[in-house]
Protein backbone atom coordinates (compact mmCIF):
# COMPACT_ATOMS: atom_id res chain seq x y z
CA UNK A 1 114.77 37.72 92.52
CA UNK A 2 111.69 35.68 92.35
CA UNK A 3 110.21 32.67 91.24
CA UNK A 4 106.16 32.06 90.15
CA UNK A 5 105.24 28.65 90.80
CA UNK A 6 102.29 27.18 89.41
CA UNK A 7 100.07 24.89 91.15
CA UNK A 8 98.48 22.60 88.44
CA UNK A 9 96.66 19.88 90.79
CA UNK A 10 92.58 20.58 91.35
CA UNK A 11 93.17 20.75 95.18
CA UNK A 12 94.64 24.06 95.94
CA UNK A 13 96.43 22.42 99.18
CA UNK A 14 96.69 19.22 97.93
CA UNK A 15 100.01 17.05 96.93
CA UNK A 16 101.16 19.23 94.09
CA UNK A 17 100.62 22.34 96.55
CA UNK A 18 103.08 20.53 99.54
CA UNK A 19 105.61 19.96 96.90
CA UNK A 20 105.93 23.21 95.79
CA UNK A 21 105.62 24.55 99.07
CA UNK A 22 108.56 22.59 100.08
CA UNK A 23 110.66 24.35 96.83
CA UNK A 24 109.04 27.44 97.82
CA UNK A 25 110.77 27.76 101.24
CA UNK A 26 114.28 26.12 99.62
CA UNK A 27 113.83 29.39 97.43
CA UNK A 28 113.27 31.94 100.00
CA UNK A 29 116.27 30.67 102.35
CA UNK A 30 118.23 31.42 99.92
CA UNK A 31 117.02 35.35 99.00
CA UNK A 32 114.55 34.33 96.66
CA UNK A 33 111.00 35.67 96.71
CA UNK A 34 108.42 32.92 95.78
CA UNK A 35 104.50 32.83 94.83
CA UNK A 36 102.67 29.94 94.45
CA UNK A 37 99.97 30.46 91.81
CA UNK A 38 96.64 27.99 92.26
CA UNK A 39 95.17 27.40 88.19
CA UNK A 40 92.26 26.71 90.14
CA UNK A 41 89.52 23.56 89.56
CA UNK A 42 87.53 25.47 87.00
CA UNK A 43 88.16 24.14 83.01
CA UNK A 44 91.21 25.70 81.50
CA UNK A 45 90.07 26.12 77.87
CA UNK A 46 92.77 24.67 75.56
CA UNK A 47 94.21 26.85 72.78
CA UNK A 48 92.41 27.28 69.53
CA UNK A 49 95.68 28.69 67.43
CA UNK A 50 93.30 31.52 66.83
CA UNK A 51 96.61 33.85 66.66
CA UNK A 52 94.49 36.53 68.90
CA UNK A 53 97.73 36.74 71.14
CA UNK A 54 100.10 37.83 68.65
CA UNK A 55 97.91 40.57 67.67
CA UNK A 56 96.83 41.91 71.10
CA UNK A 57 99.63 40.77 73.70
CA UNK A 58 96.94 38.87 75.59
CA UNK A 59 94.24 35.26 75.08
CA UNK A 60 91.41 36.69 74.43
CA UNK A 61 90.05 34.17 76.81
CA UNK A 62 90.69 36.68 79.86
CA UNK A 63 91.26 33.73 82.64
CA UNK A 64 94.14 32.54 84.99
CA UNK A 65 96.35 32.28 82.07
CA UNK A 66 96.27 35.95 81.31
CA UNK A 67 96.96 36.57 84.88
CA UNK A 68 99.94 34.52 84.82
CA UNK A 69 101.56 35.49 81.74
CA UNK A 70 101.19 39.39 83.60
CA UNK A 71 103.03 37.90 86.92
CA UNK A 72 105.32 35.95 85.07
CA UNK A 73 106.84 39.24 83.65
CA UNK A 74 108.23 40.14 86.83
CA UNK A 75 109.32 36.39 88.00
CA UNK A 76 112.68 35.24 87.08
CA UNK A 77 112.26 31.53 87.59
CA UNK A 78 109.10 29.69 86.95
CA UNK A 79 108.25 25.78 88.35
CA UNK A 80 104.91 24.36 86.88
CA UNK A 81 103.94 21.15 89.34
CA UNK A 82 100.96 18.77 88.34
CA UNK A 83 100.03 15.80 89.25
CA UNK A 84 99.29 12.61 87.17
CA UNK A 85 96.23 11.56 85.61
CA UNK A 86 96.37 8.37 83.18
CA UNK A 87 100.40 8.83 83.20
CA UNK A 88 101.01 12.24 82.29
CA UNK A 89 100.02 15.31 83.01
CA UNK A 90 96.75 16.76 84.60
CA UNK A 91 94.79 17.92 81.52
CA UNK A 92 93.86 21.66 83.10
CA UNK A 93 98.00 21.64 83.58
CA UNK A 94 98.51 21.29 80.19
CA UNK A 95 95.57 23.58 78.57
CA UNK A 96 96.92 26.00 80.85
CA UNK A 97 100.54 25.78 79.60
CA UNK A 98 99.79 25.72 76.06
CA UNK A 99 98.07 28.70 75.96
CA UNK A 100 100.64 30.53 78.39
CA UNK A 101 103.67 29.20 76.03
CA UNK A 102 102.12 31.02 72.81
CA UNK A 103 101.12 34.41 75.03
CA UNK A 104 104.20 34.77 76.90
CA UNK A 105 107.94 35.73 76.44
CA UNK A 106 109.66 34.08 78.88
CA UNK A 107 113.32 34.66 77.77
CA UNK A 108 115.87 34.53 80.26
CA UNK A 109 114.11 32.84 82.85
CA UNK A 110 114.56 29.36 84.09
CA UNK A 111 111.99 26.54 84.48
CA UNK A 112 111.17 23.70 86.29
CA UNK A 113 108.64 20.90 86.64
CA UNK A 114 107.51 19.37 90.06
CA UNK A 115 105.48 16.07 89.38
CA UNK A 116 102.99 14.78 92.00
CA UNK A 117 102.04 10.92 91.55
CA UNK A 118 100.52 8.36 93.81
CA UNK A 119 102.37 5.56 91.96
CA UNK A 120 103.30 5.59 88.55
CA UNK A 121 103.20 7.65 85.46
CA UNK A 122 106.07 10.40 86.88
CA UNK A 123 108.69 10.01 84.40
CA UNK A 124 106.39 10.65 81.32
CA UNK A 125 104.56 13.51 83.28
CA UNK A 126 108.16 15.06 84.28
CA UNK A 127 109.41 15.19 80.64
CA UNK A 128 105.99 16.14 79.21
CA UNK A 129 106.33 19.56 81.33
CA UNK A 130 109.77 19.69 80.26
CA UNK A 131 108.98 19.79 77.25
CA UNK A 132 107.73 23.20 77.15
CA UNK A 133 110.71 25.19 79.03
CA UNK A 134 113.31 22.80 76.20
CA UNK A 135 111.27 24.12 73.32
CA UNK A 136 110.97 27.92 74.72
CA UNK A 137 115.23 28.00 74.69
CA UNK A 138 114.63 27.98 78.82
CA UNK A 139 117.60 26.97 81.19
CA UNK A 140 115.82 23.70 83.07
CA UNK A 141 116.74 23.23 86.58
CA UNK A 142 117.31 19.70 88.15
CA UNK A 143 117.54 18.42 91.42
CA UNK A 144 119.74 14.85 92.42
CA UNK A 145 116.73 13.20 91.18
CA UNK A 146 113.48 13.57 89.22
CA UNK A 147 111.62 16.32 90.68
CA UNK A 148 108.61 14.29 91.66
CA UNK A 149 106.98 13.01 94.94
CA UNK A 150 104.80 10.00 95.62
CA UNK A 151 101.50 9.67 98.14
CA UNK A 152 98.20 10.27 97.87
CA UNK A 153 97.41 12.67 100.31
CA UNK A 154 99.22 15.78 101.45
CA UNK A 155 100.37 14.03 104.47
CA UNK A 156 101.74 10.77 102.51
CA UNK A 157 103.45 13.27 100.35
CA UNK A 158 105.96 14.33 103.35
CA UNK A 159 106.50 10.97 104.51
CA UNK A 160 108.12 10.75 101.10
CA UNK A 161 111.35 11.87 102.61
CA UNK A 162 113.44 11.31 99.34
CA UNK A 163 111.04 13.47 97.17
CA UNK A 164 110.97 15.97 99.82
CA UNK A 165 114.65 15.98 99.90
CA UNK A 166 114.48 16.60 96.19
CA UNK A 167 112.04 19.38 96.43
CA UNK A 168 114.71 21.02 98.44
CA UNK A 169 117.63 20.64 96.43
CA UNK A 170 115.78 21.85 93.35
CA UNK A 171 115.05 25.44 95.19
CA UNK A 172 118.76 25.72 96.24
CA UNK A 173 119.70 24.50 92.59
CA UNK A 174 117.42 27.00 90.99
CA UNK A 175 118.65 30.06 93.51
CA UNK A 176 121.80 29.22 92.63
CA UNK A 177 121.17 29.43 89.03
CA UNK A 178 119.41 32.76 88.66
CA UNK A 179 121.93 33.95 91.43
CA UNK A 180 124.88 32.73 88.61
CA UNK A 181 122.35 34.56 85.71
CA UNK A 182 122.31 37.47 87.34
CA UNK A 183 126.20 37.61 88.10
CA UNK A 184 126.93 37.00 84.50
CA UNK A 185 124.75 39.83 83.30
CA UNK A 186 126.53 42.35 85.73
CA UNK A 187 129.56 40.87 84.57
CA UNK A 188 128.32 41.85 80.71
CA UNK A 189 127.75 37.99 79.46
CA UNK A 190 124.71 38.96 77.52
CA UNK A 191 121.52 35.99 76.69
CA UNK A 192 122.62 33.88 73.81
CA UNK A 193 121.80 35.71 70.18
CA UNK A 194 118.65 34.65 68.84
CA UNK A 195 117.85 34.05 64.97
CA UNK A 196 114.76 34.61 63.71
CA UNK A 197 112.67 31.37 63.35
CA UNK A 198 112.73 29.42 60.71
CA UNK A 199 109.77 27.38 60.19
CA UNK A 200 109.28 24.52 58.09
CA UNK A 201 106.85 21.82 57.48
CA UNK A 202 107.60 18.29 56.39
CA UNK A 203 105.28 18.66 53.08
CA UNK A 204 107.37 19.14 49.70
């Protein structure tokens, strides 16, 4: 098993990064093979609903998000940390994961968010990533708390002994759901049937 985490912050070993390090090794004590993917401080071009990727597979914008979509394929659990900016999430975060929502097919995998604050603006950060797993059809993982940690440096960030606590509940909780997953396909449960999507608009 393994799980692709995403890195979102503009400091590659910054406060998002100790968060999600701290999942990382909650993941691999329990069998679980982990990456932790950097988007990098470089602008993330938002989508332009061009439709490019249902045609070839792929953005035509050949950047980070066409790598991840490619090592997401092999990953069955993915956690996308940011931190805040203006309370919600990092703007490079979310061009990234619009544009790797539309490319990829990320059925049967479970998500999580990891939110990095200083202070406040957590909450709204925490269910804007959410967002994207709920509207995917993607099992979210929790934690005993919201999966967020507060400080302003890497070293603030693990003084934060609750969030770090939480951190590592959310890696056991998560190998202990694709470890459940994976029993129940053995078993024969297969994924859920899936319609074919019915799209409407709200103009008559």
């Amino acid at each position: 098993m393994k799980v692709l985490l995403v890195n979102g912050g503009p400091h590659e070993h910054g406060c998002t990064y100790t968060a999600l390090q701290e999942v990382a090794k909650a993941l691999e004590e329990n069998g679980v093979e982990t990456e932790i993917m950097w988007v990098g401080n470089e602008p993330v071009a938002g989508c332009i609903d061009c439709g490019s990727c249902k045609k070839i597979g792929r953005c035509f914008r050949n950047d980070c998000v066409n790598v991840f979509v490619e090592k997401a394929k092999t990953a069955d659990g993915l956690v996308f940390g940011g931190p805040v900016h203006f309370a919600s999430a990092a703007g490079a975060l979310i061009s990234f994961m619009d544009r790797a929502f539309i490319c990829g097919n990320f059925d049967g995998k479970v998500g999580a968010a990891v939110v990095s604050c200083r202070r406040a603006g957590s909450t709204a950060t925490f269910d804007e990533i959410n967002k994207y797993f709920a509207i995917k059809g993607m099992p979210i993982v929790t934690s005993n708390y919201w999966n967020m940690v507060h400080g302003n440096t890497p070293e603030e960030v693990k003084q934060d002994l609750e969030g770090m606590q939480t951190m590592r509940t959310l890696g056991r909780n998560m190998a202990w759901l694709m470890q459940c997953i994976a029993a129940g396909k053995e078993a024969g449960v297969p994924l859920p049937q899936k319609e074919e999507k019915i799209r409407t608009n709200m103009i008559r």
